[in-house]
Protein backbone atom coordinates (compact mmCIF):
# COMPACT_ATOMS: atom_id res chain seq x y z
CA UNK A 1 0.00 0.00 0.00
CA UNK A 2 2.73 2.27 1.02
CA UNK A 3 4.79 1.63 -1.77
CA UNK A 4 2.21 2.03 -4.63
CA UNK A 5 1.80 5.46 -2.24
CA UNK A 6 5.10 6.18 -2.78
CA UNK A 7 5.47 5.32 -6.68
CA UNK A 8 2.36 7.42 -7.53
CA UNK A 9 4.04 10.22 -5.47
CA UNK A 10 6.11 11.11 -8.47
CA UNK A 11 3.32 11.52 -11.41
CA UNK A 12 1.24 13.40 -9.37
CA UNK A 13 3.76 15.87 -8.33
CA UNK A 14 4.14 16.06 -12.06
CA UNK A 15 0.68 16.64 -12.93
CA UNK A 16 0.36 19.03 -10.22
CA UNK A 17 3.15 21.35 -11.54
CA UNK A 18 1.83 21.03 -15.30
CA UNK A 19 -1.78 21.86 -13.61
CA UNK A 20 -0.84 24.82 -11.80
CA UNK A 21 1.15 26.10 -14.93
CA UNK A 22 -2.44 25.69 -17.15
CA UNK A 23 -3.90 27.29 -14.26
CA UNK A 24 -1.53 30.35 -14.42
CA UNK A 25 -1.53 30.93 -18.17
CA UNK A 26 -5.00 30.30 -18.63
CA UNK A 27 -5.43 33.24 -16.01
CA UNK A 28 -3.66 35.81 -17.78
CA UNK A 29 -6.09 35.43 -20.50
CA UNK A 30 -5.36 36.53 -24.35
CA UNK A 31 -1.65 38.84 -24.82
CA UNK A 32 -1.91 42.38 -26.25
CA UNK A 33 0.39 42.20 -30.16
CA UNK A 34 3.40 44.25 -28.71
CA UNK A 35 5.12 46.73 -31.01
CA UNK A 36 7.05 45.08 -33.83
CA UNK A 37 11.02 45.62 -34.13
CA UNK A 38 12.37 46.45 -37.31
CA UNK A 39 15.46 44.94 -38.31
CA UNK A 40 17.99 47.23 -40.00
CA UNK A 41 20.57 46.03 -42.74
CA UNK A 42 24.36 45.48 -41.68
CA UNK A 43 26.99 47.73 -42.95
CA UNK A 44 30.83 47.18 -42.95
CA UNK A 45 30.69 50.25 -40.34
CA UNK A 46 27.40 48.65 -38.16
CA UNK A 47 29.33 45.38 -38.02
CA UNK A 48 32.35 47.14 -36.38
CA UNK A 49 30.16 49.05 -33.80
CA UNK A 50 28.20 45.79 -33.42
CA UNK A 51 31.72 43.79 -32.59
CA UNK A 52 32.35 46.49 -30.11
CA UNK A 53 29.20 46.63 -28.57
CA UNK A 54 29.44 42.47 -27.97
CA UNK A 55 32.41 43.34 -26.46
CA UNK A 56 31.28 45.56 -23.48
CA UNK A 57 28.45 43.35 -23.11
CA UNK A 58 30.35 40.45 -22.90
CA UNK A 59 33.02 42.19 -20.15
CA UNK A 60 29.34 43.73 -18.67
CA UNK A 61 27.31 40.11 -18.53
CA UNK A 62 30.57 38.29 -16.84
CA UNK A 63 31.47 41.26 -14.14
CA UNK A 64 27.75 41.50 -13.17
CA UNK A 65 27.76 37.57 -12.91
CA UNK A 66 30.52 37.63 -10.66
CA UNK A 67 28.73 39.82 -8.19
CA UNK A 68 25.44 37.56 -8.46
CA UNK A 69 27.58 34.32 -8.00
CA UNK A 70 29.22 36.08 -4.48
CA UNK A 71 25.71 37.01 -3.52
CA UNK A 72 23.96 33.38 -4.25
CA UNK A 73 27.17 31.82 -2.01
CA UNK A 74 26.13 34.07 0.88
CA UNK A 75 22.59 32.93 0.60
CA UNK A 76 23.22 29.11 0.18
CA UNK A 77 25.72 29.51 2.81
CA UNK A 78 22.97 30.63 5.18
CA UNK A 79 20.71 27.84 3.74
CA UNK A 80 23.83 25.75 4.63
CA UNK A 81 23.96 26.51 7.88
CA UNK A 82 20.13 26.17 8.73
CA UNK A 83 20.96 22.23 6.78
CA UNK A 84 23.68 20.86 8.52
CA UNK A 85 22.28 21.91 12.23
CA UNK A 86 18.35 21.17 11.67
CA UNK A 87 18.59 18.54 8.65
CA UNK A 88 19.02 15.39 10.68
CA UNK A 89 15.88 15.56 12.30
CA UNK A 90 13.94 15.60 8.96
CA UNK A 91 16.42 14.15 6.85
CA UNK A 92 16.65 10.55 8.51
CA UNK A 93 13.07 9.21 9.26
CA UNK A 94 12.45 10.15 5.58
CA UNK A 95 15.92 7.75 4.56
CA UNK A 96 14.55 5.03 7.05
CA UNK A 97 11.32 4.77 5.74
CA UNK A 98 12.52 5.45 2.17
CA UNK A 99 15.02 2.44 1.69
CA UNK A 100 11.81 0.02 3.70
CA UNK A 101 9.44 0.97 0.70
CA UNK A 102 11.03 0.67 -2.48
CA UNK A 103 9.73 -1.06 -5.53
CA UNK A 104 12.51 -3.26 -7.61
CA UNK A 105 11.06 -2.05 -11.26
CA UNK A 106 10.20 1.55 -10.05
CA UNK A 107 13.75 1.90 -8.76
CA UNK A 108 15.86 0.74 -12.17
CA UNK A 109 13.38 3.50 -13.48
CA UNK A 110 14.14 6.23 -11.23
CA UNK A 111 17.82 4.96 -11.98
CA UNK A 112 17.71 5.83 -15.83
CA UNK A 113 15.57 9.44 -15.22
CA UNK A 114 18.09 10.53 -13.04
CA UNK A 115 20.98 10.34 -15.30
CA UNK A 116 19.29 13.55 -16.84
CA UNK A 117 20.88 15.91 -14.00
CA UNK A 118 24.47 14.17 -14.55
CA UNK A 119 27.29 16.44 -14.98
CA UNK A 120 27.86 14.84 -18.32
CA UNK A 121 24.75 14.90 -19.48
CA UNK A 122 23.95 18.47 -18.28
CA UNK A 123 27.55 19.72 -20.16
CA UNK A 124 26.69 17.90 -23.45
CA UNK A 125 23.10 19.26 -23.89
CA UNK A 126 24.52 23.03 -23.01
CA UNK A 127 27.63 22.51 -25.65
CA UNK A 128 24.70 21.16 -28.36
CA UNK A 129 22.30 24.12 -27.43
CA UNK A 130 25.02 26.66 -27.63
CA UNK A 131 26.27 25.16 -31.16
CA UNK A 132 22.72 25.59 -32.38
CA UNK A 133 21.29 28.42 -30.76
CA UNK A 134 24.50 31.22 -31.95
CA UNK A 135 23.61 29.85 -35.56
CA UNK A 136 19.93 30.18 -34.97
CA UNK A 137 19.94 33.82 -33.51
CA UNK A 138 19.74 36.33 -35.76
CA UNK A 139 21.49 39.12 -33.12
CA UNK A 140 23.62 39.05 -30.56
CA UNK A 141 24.86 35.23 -31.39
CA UNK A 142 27.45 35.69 -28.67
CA UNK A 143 24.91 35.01 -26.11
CA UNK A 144 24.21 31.31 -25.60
CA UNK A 145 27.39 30.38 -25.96
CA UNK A 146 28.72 32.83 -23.26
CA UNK A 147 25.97 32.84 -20.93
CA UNK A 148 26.06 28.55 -21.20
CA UNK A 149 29.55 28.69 -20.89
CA UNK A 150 29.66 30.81 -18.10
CA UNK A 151 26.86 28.91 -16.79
CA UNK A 152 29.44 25.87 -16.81
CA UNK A 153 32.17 27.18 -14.78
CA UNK A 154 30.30 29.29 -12.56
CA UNK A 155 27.95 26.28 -10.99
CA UNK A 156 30.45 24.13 -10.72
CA UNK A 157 33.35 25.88 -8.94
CA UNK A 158 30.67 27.92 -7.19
CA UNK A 159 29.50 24.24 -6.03
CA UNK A 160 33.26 22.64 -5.21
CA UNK A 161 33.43 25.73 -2.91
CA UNK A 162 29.92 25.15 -0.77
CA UNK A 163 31.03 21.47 -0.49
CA UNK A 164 34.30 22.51 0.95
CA UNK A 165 32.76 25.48 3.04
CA UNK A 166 30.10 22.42 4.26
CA UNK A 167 31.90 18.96 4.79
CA UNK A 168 28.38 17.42 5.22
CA UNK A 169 28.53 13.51 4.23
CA UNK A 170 25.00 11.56 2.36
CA UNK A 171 23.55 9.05 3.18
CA UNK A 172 24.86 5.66 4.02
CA UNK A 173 24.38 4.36 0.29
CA UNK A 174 25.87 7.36 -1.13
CA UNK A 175 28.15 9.42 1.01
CA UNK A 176 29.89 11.11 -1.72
CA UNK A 177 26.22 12.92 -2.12
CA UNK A 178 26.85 16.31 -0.31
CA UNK A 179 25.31 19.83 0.14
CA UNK A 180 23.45 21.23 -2.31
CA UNK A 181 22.31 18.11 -4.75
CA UNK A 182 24.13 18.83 -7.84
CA UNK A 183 21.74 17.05 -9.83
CA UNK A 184 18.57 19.36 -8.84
CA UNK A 185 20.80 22.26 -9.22
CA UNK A 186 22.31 21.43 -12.77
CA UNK A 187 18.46 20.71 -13.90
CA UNK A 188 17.27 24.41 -12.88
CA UNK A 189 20.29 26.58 -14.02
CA UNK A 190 21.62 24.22 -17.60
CA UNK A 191 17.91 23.32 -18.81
CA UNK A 192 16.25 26.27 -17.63
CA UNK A 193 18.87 28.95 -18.76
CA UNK A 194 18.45 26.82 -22.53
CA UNK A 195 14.52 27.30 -22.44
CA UNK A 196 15.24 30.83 -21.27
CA UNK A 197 17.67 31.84 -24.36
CA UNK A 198 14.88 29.68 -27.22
CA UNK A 199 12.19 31.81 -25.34
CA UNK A 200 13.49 34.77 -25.62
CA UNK A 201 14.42 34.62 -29.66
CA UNK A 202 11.37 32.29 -30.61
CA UNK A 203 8.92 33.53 -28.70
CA UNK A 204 8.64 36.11 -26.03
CA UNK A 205 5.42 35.56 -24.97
CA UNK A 206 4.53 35.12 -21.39
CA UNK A 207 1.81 32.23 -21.42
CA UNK A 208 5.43 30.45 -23.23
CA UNK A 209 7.34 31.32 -20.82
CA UNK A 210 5.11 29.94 -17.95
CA UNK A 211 4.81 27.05 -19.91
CA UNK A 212 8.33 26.55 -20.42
CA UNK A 213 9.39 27.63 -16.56
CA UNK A 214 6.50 24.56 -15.67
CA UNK A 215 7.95 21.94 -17.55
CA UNK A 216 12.12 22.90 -16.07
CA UNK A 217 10.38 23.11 -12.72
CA UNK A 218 8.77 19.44 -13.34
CA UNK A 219 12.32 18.30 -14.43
CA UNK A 220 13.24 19.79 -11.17
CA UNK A 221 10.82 18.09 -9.06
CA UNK A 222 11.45 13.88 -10.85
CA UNK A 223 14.98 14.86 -10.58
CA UNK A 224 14.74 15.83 -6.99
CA UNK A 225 12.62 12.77 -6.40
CA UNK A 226 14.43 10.17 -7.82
CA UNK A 227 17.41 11.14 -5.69
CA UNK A 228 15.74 11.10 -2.49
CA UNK A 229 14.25 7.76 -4.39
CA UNK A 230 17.13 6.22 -4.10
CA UNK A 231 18.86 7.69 -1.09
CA UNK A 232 22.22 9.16 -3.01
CA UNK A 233 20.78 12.91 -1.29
CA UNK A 234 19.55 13.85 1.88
CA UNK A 235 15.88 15.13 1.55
CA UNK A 236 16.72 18.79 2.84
CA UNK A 237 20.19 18.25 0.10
CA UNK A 238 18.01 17.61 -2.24
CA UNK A 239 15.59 20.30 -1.60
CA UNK A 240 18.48 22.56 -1.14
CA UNK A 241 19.76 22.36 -4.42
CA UNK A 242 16.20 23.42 -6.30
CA UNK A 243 16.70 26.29 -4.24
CA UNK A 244 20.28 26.82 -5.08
CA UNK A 245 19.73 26.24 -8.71
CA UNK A 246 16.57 28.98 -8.93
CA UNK A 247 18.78 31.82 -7.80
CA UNK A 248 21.91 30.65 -9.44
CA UNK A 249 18.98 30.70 -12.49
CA UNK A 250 17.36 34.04 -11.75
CA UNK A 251 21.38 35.55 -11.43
CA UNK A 252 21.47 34.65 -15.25
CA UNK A 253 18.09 35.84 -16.64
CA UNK A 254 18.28 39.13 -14.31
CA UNK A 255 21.91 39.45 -15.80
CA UNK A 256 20.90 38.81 -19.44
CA UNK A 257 17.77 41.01 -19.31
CA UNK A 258 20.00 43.89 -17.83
CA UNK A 259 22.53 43.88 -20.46
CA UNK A 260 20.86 42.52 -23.37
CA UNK A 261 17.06 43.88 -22.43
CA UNK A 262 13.63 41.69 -22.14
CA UNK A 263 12.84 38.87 -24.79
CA UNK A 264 10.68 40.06 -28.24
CA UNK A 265 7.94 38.47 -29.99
CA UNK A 266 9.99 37.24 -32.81
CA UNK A 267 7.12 36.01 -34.78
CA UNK A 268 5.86 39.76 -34.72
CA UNK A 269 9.44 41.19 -35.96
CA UNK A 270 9.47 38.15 -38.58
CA UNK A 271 6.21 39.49 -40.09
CA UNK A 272 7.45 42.70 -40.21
CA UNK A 273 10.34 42.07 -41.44
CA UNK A 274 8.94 39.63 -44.27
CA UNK A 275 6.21 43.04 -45.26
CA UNK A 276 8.60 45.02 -45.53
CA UNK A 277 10.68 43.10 -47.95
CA UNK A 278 7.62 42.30 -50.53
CA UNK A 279 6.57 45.80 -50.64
CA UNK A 280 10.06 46.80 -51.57
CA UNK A 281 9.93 44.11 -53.92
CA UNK A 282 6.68 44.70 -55.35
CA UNK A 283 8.05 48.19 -55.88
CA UNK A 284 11.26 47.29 -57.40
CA UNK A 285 9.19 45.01 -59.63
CA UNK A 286 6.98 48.02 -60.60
CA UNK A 287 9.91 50.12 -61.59
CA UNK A 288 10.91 47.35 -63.83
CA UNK A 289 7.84 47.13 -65.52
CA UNK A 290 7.48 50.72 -66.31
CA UNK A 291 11.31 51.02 -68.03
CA UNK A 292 10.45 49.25 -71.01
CA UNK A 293 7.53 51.54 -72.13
CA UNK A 294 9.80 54.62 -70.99
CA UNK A 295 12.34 53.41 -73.81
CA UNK A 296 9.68 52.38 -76.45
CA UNK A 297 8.63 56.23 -76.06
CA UNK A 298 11.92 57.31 -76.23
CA UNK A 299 13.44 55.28 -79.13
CA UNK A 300 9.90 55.64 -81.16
CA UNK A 301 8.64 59.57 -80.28
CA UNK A 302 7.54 61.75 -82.80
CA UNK A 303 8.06 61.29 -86.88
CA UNK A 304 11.04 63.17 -88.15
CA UNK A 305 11.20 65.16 -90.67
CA UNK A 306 13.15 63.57 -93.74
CA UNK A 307 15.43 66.10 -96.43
CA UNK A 308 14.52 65.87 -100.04
């Protein structure tokens, strides 16, 4: 009884999240059509300013990083704190009764799902995102590969130094599993900072981008699951490292929306963009049309007058 408990646990914390993210999008109701963005042509002098413009941004994005990562340390260092003195007394009935009520074939499935917060696995999809994403952007294609990359080195020396700061061991079957759970943390920051940077060139709507920050945070909640599943986290570790991977998250977005500015309905600038072009072709075409009747006048005009 208290196992199938325990195995339906995980879809309907799934189907909760999804449920509350309907909920939330279908509450905001139909989005105004913002104001399109015209795109301007690229000039051997634009592309110049443009390279220098990168530039700062790039030296702007990673110094303002810096100062978020130093702040989010502070905070998970008082989250730390409040762990390794009060964690015990939740974190060990919850392993006793975990490891009693297990299910074989619901186990070697929790096994495979939570491969997708691996370091690996984690590094690979934000090297393939970055590869695609700075050919698919159509400005500013320095982004996803910096902000990713950053992403990268940030989370994980930013992580070897909590687990030094904190010399807190797992649980029996995993001791190597210390504060903050890597795994919940590299779901939030790698896979939502990926839907962030597609959101903000595909899309830019809002109702997307609750639907996009409900599927990361169901991510968030199997991976979180399946590691308290099968005991290689502490419960509070685990629940730790959502919270450590949400601001190390909201550090990026806040960052990218401060240098870069908000995300734009790119379907909106694509129309634009696409009207724009046929009416100057239809004009160009019209021009052409009208040069050959200009020269018939001109090579025909009036009779001349022929000498005797």
């Amino acid at each position: 009884m208290f196992k199938a408990l325990v195995v339906l646990l995980w879809p309907a914390g799934i189907i909760a999240i999804l449920a509350v993210t309907a909920l939330l999008v279908r509450s905001r109701g139909r989005e105004p059509v913002p104001a399109t963005r015209q795109r301007h042509e690229t000039t051997g002098n634009s592309v110049a300013v443009e390279l220098r413009t990168a530039r700062s941004s790039v030296i702007g994005m990673l110094l303002i990083l810096v100062v978020g990562t130093v702040a989010v340390y502070a905070v998970t260092c008082l989250l730390g704190t409040l762990v390794v003195h009060a964690g015990p007394t939740i974190d060990k009935p919850i392993y006793n009764w975990m490891i009693h009520h297990r299910v074989h074939f619901w186990k070697a499935v929790m096994e495979r799902l939570t491969k997708v917060g691996n370091t690996w696995t984690t590094w690979g999809a934000c090297g393939a995102a970055a590869v695609c994403l700075a050919a698919f952007y159509r400005k500013d294609k320095w982004l996803p590969p910096v902000a990713l990359g950053a992403a990268i080195v940030i989370d994980h020396f930013l992580t070897l130094a909590l687990r030094h700061t904190f010399h807190r061991l797992g649980p029996p079957d995993s001791p190597l599993g210390t504060f903050p759970s890597g795994g919940c943390d590299r779901i939030l920051v790698f896979y939502g900072l990926i839907a962030y940077l597609i959101w903000r060139e595909v899309s830019g709507r809002k109702s997307t981008a609750i639907w996009s920050a409900g599927v990361v945070a169901a991510l968030g909640f199997s991976e979180a699951y399946s590691r308290v599943y099968l005991t290689l986290h502490w419960f509070t570790d685990a629940v730790s490292g959502l919270v450590y991977g949400t601001l190390i998250l909201a550090v990026f977005i806040a960052t990218i929306r401060l240098v870069i500015g908000p995300g734009h309905r790119s379907g909106a600038v694509g129309v634009a963009s696409v009207t724009v072009a046929s009416a100057s072709a239809a004009a160009e075409l019209s021009d052409l049309a009208d040069e050959p009747s200009h020269m018939a006048e001109e090579t025909t005009g009036p009779p001349t007058a022929t000498l005797p």
